[in-house]
N, C-alpha and C. Protein backbone atom coordinates (compact mmCIF):
# COMPACT_ATOMS: atom_id res chain seq x y z
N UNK A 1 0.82 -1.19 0.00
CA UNK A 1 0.00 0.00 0.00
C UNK A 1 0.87 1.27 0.00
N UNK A 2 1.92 1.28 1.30
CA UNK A 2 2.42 2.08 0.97
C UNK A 2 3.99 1.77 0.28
N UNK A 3 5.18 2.68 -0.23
CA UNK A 3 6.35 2.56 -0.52
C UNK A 3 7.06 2.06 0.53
N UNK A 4 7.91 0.77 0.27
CA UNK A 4 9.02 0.25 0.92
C UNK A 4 9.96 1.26 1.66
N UNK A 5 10.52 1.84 0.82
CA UNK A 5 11.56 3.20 1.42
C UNK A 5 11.11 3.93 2.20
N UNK A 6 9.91 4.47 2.17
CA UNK A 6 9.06 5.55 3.27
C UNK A 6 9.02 4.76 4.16
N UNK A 7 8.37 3.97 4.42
CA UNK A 7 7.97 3.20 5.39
C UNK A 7 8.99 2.51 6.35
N UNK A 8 10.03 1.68 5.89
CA UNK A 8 11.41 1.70 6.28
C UNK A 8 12.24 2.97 6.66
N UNK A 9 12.38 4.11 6.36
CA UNK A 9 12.73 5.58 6.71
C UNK A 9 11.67 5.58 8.43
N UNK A 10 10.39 5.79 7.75
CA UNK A 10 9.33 6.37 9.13
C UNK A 10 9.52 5.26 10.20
N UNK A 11 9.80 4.11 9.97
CA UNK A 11 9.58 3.48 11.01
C UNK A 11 11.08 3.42 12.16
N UNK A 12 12.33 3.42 10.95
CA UNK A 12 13.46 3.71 11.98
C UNK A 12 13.47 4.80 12.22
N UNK A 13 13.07 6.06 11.67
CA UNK A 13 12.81 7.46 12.39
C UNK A 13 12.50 7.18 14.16
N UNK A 14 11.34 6.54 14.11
CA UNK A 14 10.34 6.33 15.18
C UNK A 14 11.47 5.51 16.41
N UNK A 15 11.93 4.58 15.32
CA UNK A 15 12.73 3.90 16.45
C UNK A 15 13.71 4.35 17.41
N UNK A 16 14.46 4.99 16.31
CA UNK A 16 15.33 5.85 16.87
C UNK A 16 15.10 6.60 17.95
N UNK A 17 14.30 7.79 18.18
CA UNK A 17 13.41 8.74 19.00
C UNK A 17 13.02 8.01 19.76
N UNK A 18 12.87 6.90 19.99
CA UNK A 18 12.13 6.08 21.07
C UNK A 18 13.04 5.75 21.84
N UNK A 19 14.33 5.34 21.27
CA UNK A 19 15.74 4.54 21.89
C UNK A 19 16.58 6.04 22.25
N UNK A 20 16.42 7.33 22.30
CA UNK A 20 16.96 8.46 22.50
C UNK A 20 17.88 8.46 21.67
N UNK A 21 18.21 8.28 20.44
CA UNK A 21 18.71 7.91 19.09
C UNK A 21 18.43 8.86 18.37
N UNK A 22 18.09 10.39 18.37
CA UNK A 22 18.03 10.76 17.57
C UNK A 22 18.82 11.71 16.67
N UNK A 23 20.33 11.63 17.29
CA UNK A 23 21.43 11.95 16.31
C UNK A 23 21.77 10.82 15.45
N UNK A 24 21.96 9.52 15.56
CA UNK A 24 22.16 8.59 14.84
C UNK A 24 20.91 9.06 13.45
N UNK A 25 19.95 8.86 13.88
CA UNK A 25 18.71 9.25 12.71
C UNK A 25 19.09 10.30 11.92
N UNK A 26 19.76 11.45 12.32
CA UNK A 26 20.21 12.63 11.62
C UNK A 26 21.86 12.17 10.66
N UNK A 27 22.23 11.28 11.23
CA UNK A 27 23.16 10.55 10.71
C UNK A 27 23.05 9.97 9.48
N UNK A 28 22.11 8.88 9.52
CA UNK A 28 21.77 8.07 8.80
C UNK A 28 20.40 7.76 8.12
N UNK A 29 19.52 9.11 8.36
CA UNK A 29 18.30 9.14 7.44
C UNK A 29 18.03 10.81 6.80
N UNK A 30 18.66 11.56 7.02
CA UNK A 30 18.83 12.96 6.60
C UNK A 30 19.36 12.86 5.55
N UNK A 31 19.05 13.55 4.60
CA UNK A 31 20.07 14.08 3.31
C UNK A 31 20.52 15.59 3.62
N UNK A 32 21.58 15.79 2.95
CA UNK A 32 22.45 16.62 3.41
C UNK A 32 21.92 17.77 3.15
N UNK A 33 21.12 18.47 2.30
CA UNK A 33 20.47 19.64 2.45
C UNK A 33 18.84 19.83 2.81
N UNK A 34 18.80 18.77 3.78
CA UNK A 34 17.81 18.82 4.35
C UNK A 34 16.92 19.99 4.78
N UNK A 35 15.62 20.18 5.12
CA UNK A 35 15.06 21.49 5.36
C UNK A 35 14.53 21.35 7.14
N UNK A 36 14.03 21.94 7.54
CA UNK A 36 13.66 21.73 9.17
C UNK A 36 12.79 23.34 9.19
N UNK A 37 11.24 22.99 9.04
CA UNK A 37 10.84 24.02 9.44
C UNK A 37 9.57 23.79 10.96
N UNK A 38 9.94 25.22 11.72
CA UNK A 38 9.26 24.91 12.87
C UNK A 38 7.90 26.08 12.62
N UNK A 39 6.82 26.19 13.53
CA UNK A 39 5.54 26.67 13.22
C UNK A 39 6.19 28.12 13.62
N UNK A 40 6.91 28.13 14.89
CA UNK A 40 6.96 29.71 14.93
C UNK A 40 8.57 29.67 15.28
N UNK A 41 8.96 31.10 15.30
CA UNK A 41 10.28 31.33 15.51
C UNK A 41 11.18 30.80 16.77
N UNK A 42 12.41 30.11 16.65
CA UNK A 42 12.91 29.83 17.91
C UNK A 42 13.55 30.76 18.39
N UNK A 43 13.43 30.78 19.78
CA UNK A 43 14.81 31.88 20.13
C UNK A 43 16.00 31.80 19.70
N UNK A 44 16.74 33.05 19.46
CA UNK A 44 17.99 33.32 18.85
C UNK A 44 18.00 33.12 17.37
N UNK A 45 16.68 32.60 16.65
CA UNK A 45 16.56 31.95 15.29
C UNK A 45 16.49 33.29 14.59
N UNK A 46 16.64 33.11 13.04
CA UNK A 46 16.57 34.70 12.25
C UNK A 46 14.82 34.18 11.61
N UNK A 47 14.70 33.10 12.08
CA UNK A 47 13.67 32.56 10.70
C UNK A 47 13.13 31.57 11.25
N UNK A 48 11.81 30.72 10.14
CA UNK A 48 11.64 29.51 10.93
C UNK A 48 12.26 28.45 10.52
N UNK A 49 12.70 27.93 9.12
CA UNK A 49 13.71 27.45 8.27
C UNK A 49 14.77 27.05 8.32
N UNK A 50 15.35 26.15 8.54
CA UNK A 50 16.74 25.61 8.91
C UNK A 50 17.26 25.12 7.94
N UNK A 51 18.22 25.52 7.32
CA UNK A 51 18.53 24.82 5.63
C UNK A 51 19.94 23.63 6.20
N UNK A 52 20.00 22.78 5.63
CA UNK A 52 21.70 22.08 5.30
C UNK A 52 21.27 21.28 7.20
N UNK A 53 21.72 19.88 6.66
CA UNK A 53 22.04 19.19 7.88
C UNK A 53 22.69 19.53 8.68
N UNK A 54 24.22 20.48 9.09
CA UNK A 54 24.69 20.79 9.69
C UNK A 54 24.13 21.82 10.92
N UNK A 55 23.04 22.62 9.72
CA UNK A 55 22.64 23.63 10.96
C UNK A 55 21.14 22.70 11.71
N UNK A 56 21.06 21.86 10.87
CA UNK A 56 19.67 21.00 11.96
C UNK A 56 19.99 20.62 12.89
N UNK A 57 21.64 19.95 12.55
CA UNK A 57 22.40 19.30 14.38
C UNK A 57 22.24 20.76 14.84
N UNK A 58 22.61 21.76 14.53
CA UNK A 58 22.63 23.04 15.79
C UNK A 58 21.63 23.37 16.22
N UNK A 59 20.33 22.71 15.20
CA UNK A 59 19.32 23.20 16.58
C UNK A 59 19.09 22.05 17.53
N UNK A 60 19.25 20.72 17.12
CA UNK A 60 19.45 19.55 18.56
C UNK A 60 20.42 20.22 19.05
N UNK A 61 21.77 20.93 19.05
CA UNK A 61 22.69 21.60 19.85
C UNK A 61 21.82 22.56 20.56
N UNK A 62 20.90 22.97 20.20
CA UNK A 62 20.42 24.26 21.06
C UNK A 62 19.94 23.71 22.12
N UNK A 63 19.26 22.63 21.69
CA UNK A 63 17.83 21.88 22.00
C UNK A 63 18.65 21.03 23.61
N UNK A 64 19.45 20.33 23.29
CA UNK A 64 19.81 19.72 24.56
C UNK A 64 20.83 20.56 25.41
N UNK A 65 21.47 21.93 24.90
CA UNK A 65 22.20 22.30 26.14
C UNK A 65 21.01 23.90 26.70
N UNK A 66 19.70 23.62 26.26
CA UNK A 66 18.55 24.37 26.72
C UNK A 66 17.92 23.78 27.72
N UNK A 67 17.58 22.53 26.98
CA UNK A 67 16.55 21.85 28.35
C UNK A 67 17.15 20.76 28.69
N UNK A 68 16.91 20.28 30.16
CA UNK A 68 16.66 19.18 30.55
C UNK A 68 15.59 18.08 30.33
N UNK A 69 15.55 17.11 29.40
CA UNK A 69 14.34 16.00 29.31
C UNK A 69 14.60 15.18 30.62
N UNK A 70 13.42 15.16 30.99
CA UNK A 70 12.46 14.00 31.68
C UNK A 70 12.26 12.73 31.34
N UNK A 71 10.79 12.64 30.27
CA UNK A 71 10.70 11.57 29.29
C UNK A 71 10.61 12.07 27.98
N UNK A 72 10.43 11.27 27.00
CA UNK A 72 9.85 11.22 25.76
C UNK A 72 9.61 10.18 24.99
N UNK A 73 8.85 10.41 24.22
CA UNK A 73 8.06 9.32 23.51
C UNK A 73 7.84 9.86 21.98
N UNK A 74 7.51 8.55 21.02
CA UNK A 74 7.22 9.01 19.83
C UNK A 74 6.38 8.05 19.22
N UNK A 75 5.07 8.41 18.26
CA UNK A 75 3.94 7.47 18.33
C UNK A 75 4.36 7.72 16.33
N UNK A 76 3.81 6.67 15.49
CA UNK A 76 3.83 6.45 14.36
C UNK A 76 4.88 5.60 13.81
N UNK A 77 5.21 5.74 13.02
CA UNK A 77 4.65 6.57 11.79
C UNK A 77 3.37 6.30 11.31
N UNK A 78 2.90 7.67 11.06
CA UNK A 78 1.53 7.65 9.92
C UNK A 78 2.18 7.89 8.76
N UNK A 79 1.65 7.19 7.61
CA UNK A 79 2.05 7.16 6.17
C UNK A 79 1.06 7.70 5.45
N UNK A 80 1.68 8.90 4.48
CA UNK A 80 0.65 9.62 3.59
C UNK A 80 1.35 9.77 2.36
N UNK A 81 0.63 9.29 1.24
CA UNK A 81 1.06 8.89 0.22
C UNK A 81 2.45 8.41 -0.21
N UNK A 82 2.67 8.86 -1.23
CA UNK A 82 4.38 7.84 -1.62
C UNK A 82 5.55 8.84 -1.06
N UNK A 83 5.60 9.68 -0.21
CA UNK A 83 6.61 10.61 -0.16
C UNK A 83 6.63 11.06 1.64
N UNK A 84 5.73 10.88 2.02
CA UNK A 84 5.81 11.70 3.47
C UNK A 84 4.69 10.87 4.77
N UNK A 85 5.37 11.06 5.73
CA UNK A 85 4.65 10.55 6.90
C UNK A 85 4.67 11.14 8.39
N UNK A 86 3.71 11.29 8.99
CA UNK A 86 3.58 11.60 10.39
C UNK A 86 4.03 10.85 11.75
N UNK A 87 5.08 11.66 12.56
CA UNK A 87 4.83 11.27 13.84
C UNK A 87 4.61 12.56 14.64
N UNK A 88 3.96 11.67 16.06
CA UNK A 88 3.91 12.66 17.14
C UNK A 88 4.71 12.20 18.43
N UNK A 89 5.22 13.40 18.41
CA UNK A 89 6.51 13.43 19.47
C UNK A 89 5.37 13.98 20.55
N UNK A 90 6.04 13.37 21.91
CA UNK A 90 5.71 13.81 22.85
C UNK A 90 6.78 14.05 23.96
N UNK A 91 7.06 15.32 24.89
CA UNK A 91 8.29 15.30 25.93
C UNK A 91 8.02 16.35 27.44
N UNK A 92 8.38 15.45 28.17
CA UNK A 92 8.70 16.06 29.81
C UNK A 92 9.81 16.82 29.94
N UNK A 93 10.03 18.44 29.35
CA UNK A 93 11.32 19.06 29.32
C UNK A 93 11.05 20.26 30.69
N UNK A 94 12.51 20.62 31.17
CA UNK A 94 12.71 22.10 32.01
C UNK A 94 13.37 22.94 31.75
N UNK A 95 13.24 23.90 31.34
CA UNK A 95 13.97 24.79 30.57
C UNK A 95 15.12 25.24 31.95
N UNK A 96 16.16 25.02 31.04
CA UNK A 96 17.71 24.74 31.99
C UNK A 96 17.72 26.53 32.86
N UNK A 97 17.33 27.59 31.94
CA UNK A 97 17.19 28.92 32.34
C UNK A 97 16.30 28.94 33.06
N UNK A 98 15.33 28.87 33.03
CA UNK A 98 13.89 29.45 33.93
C UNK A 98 13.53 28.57 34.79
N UNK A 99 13.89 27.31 34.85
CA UNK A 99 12.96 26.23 35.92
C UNK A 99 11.80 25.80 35.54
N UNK A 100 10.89 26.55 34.28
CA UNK A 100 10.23 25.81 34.18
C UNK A 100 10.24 24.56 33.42
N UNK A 101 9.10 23.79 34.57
CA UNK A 101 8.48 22.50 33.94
C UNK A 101 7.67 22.33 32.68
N UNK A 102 7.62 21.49 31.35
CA UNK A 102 6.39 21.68 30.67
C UNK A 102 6.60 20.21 30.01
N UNK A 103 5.24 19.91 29.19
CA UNK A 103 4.76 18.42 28.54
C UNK A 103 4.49 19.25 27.57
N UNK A 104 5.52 18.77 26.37
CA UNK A 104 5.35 19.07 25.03
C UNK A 104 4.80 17.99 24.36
N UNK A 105 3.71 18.51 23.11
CA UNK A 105 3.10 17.48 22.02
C UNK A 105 3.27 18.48 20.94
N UNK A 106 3.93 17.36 19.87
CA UNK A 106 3.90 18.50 18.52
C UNK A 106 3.59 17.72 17.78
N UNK A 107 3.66 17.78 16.34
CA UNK A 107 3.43 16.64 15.37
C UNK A 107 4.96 16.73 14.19
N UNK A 108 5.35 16.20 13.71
CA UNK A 108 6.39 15.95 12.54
C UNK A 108 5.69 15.45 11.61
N UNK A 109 6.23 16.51 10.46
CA UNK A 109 5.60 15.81 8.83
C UNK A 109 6.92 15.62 8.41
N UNK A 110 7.40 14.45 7.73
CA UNK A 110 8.63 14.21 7.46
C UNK A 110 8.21 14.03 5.71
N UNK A 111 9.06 14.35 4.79
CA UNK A 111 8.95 13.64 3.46
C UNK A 111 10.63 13.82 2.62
N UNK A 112 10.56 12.70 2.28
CA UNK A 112 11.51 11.79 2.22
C UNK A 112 11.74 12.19 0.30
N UNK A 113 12.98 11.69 0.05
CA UNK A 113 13.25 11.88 -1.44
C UNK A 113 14.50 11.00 -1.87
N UNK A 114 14.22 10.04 -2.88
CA UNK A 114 15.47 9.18 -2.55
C UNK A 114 16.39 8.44 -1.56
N UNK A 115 15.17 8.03 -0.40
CA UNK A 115 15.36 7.54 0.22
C UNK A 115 16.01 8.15 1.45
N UNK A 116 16.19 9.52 1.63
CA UNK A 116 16.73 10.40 2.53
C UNK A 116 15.54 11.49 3.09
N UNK A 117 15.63 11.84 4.34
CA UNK A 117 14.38 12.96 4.64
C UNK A 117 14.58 14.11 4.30
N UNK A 118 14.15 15.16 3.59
CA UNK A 118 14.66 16.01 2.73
C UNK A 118 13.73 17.32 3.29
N UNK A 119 12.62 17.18 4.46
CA UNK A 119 12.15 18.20 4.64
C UNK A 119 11.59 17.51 6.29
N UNK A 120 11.43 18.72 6.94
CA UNK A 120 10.31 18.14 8.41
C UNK A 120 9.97 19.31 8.43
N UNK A 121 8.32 18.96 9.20
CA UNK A 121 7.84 20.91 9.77
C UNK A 121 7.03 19.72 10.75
N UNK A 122 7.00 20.93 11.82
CA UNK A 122 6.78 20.83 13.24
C UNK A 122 5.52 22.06 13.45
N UNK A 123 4.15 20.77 13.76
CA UNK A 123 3.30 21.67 14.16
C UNK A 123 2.88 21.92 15.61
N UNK A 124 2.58 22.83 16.18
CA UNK A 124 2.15 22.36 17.56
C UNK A 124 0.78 23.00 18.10
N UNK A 125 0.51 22.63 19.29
CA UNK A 125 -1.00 23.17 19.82
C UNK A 125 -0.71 24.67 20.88
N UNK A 126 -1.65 25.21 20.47
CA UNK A 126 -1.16 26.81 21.13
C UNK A 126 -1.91 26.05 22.65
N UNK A 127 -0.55 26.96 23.44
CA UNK A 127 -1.29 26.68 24.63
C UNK A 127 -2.39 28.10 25.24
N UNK A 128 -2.93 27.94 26.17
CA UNK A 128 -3.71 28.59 26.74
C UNK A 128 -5.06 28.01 26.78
């Protein structure tokens, strides 16, 4: 039903993130000018857009010397058509500055191109 390659991609995606693996995944399922877009601006970011694998590790660089994780979890993959699939990340982080506590849920659209992930965007739920 669906493509071999997607499906093999989404599912070690998943694995990975589950096993706290997810530089290996950036390793070995990223293509090198990969894209990384998030819904709104990160701090210190110029944009929401992250071009070239190198600067995606810098935002996991941001990402783990910012917060402290708790837990996390990752549910899917959902598969949508021959090119792209959904997971939802879920995480117990504290922001290393402020103390605060929070339970993040976002979603990942990943789509894939030659067998490499060639784009992600990150949606999330407004809080309040």
């Amino acid at each position: 039903m669906f493509d071999a390659t997607l499906m093999e991609v989404g599912t070690k995606l998943v694995a990975l993130s589950q096993a706290g693996k997810a530089r290996e995944g950036l390793d070995t399922l990223y293509s090198e000018d990969a894209v990384s877009v998030e819904a709104a601006r990160m701090p210190g970011a110029e944009g929401t857009e992250t071009h070239g694998l190198p600067a995606i590790r810098g935002k996991h660089d941001w990402w783990d010397s910012t917060m402290e994780m708790h837990s996390a979890s990752a549910e899917g993959p959902f598969f949508h058509g021959e090119d792209s699939f959904g997971v939802i990340f879920e995480a117990d982080v504290t922001d290393k500055e402020n103390g605060r506590r929070m339970q993040m849920k976002e979603l990942g659209i990943y789509t894939i191109k030659d067998g490499k992930i060639v784009r992600e965007e990150f949606y999330y739920q407004a809080e309040g």
